[in-house]
N, C-alpha and C. Protein backbone atom coordinates (compact mmCIF):
# COMPACT_ATOMS: atom_id res chain seq x y z
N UNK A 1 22.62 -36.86 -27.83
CA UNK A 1 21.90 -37.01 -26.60
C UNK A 1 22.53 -38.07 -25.72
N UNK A 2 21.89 -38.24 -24.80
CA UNK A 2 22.44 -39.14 -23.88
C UNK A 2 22.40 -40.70 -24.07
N UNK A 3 21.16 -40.86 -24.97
CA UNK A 3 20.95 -42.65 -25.22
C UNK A 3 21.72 -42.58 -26.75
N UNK A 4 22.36 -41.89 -27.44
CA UNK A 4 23.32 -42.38 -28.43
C UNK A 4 24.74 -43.22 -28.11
N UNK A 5 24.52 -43.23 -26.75
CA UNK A 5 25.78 -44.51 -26.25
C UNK A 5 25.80 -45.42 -26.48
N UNK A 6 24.57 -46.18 -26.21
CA UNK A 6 24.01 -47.27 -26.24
C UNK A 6 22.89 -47.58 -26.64
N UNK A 7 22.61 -47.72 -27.82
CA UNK A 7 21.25 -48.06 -28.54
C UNK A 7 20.78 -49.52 -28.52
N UNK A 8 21.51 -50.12 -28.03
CA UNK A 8 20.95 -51.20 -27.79
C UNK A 8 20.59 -51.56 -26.12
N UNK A 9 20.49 -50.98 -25.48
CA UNK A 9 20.30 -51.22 -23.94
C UNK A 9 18.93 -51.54 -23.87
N UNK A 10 18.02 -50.74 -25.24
CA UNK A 10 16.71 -51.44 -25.18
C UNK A 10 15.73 -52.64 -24.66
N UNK A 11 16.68 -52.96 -25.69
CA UNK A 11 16.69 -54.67 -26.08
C UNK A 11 16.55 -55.50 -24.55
N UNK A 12 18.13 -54.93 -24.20
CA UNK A 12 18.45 -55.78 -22.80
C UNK A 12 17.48 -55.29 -21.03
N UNK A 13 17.01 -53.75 -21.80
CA UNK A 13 15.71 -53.62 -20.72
C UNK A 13 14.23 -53.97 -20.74
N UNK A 14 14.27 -54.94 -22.58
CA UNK A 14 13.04 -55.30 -22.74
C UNK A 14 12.82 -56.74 -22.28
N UNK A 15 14.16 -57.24 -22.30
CA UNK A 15 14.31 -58.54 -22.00
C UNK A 15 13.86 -58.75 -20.26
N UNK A 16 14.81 -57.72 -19.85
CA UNK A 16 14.70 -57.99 -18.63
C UNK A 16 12.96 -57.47 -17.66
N UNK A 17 12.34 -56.75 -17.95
CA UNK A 17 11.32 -56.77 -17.79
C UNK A 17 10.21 -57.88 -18.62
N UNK A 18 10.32 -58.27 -18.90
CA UNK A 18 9.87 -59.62 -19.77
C UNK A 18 10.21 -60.58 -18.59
N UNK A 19 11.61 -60.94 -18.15
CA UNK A 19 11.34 -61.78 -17.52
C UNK A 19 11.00 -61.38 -15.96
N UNK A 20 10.90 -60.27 -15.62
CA UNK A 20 10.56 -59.70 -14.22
C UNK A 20 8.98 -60.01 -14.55
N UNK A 21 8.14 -59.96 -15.29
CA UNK A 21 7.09 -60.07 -15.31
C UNK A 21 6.48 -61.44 -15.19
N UNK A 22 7.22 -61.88 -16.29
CA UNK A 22 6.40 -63.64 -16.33
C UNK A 22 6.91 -64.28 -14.61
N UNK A 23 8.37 -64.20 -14.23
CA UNK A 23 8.05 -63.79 -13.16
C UNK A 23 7.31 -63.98 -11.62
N UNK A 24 7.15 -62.63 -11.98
CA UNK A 24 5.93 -62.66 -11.08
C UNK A 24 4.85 -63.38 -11.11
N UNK A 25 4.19 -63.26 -11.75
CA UNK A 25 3.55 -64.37 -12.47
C UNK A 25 3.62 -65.61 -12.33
N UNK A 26 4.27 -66.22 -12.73
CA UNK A 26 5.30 -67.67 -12.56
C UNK A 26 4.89 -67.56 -10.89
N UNK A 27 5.21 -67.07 -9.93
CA UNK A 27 5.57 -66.99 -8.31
C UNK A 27 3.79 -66.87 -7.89
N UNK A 28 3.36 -65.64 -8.42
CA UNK A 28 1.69 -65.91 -8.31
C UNK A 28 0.64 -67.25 -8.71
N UNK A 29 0.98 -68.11 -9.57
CA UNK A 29 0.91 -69.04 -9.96
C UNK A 29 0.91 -70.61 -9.60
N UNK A 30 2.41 -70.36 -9.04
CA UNK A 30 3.03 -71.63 -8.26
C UNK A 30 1.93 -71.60 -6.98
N UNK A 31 2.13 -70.64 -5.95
CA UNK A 31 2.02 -70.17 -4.53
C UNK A 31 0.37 -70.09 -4.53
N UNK A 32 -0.45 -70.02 -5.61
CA UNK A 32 -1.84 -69.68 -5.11
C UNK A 32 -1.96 -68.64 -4.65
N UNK A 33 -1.09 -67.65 -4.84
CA UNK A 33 -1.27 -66.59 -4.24
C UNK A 33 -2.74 -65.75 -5.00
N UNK A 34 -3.42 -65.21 -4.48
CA UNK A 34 -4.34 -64.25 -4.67
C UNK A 34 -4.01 -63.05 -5.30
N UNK A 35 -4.41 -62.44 -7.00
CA UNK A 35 -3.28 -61.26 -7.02
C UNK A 35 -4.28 -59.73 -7.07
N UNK A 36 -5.71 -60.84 -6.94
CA UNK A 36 -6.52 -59.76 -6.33
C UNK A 36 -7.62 -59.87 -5.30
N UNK A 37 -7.27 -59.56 -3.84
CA UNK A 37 -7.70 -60.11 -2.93
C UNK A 37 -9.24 -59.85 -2.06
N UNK A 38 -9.98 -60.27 -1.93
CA UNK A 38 -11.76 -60.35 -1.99
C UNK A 38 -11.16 -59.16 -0.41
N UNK A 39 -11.45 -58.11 -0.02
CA UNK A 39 -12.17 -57.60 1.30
C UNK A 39 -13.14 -58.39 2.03
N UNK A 40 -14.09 -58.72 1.21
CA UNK A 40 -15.26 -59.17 2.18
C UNK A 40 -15.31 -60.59 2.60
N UNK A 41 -14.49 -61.44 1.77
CA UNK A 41 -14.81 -62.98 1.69
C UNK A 41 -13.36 -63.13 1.01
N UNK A 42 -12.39 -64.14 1.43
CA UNK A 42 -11.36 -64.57 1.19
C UNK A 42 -11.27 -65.41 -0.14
N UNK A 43 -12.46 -65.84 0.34
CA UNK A 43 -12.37 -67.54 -0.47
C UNK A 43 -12.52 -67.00 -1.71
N UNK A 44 -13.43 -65.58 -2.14
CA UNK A 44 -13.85 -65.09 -3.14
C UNK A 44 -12.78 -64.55 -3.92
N UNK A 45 -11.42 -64.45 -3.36
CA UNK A 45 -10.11 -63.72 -4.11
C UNK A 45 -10.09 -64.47 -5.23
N UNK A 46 -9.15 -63.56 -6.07
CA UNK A 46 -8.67 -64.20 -7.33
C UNK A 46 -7.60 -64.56 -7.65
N UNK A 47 -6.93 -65.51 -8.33
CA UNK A 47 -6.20 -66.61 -8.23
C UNK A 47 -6.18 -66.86 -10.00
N UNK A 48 -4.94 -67.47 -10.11
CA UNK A 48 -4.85 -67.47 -11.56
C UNK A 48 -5.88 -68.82 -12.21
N UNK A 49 -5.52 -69.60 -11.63
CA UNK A 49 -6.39 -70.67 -11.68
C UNK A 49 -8.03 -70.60 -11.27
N UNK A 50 -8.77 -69.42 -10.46
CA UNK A 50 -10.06 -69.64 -10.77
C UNK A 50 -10.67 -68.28 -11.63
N UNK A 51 -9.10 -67.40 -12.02
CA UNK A 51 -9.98 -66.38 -12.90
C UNK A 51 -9.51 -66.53 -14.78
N UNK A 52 -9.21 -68.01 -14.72
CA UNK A 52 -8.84 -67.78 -16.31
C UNK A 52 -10.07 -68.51 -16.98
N UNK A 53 -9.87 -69.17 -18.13
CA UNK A 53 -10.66 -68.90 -18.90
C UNK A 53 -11.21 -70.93 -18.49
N UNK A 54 -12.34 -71.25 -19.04
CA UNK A 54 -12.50 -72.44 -19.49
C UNK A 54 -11.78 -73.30 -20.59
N UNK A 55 -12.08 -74.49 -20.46
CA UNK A 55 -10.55 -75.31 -21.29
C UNK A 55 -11.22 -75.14 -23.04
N UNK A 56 -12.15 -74.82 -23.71
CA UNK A 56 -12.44 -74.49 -24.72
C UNK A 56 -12.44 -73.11 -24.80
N UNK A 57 -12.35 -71.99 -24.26
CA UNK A 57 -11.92 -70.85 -24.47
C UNK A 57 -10.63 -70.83 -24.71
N UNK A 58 -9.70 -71.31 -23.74
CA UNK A 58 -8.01 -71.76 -23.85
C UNK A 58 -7.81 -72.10 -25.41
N UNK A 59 -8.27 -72.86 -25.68
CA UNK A 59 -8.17 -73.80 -26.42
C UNK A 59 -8.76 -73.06 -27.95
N UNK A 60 -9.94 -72.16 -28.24
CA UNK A 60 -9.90 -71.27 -29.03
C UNK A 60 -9.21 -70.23 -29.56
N UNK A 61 -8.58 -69.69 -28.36
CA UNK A 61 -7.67 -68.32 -27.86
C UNK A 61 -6.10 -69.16 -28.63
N UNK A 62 -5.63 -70.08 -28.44
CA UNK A 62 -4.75 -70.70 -28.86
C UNK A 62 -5.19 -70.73 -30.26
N UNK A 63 -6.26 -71.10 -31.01
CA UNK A 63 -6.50 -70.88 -32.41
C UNK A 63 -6.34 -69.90 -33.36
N UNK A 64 -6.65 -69.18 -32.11
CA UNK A 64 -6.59 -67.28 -32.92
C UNK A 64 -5.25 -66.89 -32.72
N UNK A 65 -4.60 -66.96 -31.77
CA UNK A 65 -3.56 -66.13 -31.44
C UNK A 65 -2.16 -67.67 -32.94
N UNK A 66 -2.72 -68.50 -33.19
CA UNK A 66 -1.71 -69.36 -34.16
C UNK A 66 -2.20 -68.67 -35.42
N UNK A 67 -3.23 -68.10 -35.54
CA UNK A 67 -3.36 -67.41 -37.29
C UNK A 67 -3.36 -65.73 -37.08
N UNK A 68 -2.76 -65.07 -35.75
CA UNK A 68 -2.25 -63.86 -36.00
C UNK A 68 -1.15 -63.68 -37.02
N UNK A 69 -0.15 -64.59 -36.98
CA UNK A 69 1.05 -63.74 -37.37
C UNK A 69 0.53 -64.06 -39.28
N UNK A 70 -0.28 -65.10 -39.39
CA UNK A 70 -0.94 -64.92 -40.72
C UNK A 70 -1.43 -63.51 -41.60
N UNK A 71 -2.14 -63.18 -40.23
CA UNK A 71 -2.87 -61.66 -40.55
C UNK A 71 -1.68 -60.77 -40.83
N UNK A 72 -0.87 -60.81 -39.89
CA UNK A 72 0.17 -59.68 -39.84
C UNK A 72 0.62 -59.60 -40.72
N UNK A 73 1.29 -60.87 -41.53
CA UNK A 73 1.92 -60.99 -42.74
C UNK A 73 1.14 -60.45 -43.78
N UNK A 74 -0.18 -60.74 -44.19
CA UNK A 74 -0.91 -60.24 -44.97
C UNK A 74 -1.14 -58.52 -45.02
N UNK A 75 -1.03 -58.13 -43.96
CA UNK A 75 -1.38 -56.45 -43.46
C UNK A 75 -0.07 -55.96 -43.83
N UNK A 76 0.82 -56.78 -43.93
CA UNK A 76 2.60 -56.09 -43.98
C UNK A 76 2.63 -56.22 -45.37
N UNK A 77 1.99 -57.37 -46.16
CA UNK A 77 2.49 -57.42 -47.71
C UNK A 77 1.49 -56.57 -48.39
N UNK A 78 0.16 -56.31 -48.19
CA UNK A 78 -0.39 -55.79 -48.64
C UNK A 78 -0.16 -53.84 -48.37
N UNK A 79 0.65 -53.53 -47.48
CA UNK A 79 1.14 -52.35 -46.79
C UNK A 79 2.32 -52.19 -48.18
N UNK A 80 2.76 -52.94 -48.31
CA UNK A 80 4.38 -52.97 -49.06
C UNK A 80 3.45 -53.19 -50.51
N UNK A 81 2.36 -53.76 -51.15
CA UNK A 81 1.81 -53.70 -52.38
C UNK A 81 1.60 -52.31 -52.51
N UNK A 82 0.82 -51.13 -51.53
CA UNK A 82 0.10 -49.92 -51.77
C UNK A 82 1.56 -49.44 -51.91
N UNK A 83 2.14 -49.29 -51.54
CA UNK A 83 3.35 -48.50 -50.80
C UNK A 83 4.38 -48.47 -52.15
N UNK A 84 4.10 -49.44 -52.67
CA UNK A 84 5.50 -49.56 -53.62
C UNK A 84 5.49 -48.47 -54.89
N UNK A 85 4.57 -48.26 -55.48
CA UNK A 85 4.18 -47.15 -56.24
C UNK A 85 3.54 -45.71 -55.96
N UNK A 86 3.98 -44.74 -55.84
CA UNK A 86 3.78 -43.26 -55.58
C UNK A 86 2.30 -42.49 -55.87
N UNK A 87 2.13 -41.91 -56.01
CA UNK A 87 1.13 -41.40 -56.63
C UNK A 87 1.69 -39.76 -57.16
N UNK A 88 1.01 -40.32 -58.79
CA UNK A 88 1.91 -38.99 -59.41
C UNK A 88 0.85 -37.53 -59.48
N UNK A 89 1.54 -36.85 -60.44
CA UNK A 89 0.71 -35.31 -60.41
C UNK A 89 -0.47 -36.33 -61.42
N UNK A 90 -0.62 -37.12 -62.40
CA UNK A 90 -1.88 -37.28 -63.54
C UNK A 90 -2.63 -37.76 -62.53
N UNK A 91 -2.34 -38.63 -61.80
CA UNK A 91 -3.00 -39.34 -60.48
C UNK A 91 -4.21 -38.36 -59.85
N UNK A 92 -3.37 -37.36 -59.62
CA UNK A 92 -3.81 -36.82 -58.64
C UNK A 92 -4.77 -35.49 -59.26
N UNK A 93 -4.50 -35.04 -60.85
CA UNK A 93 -5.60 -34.33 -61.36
C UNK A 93 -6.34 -34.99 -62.33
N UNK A 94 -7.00 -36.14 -62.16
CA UNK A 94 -7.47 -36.96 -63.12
C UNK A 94 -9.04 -36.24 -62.65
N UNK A 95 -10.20 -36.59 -63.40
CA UNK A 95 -11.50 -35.67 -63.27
C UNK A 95 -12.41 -36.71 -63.37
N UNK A 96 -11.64 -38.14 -62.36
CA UNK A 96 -13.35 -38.90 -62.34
C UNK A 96 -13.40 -38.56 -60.88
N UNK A 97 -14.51 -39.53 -60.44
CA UNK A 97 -15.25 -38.78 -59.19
C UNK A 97 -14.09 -39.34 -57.73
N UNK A 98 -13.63 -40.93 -57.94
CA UNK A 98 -12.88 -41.15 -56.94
C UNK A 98 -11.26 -40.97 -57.32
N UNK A 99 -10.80 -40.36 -55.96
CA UNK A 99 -9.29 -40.27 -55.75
C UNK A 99 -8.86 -40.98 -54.56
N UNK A 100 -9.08 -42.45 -55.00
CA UNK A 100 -8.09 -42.79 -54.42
C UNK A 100 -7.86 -44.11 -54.48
């Protein structure tokens, strides 16, 4: 096919939208810009700074998102515990009530 040229161009289009994003972002941020803007009332737009979170939400959200990659690890080793052994034909005609 056509992307067997370059299998890695991925990478370098994941990168680069990664940083086209933050970005924007970054520029919405600095500028006060509004990135969703009130029709009826100006003042009412939204702004990164009056639609994020409170400094103990921040500050929780930072708690959880530091014991994700915990979870992940656990969901990956325990994925690789089930995984490592097959399930044979006795397995599978044994005559108690659960299979599995």
């Amino acid at each position: 096919g056509i992307f067997k040229a370059n299998v890695h161009a991925i990478k370098i289009m994941g990168f680069g939208i990664v940083l086209a994003v933050m970005g924007i972002f970054l520029l919405l941020g600095l500028n006060q810009t509004a990135f969703y803007p009130s029709i009826t009332a100006l003042q009412s737009s939204l702004t990164i700074e009056n639609s994020s979170g409170s400094h103990y939400t921040l500050t929780a959200m930072s708690y959880v998102a530091l014991i994700i990659p915990f979870v992940l690890a656990y969901i990956s080793y325990a994925w690789y515990a089930m995984d490592r052994k097959d399930i044979d034909e006795a397995e599978m005609s044994d005559a108690s009530e659960h299979h599995y």
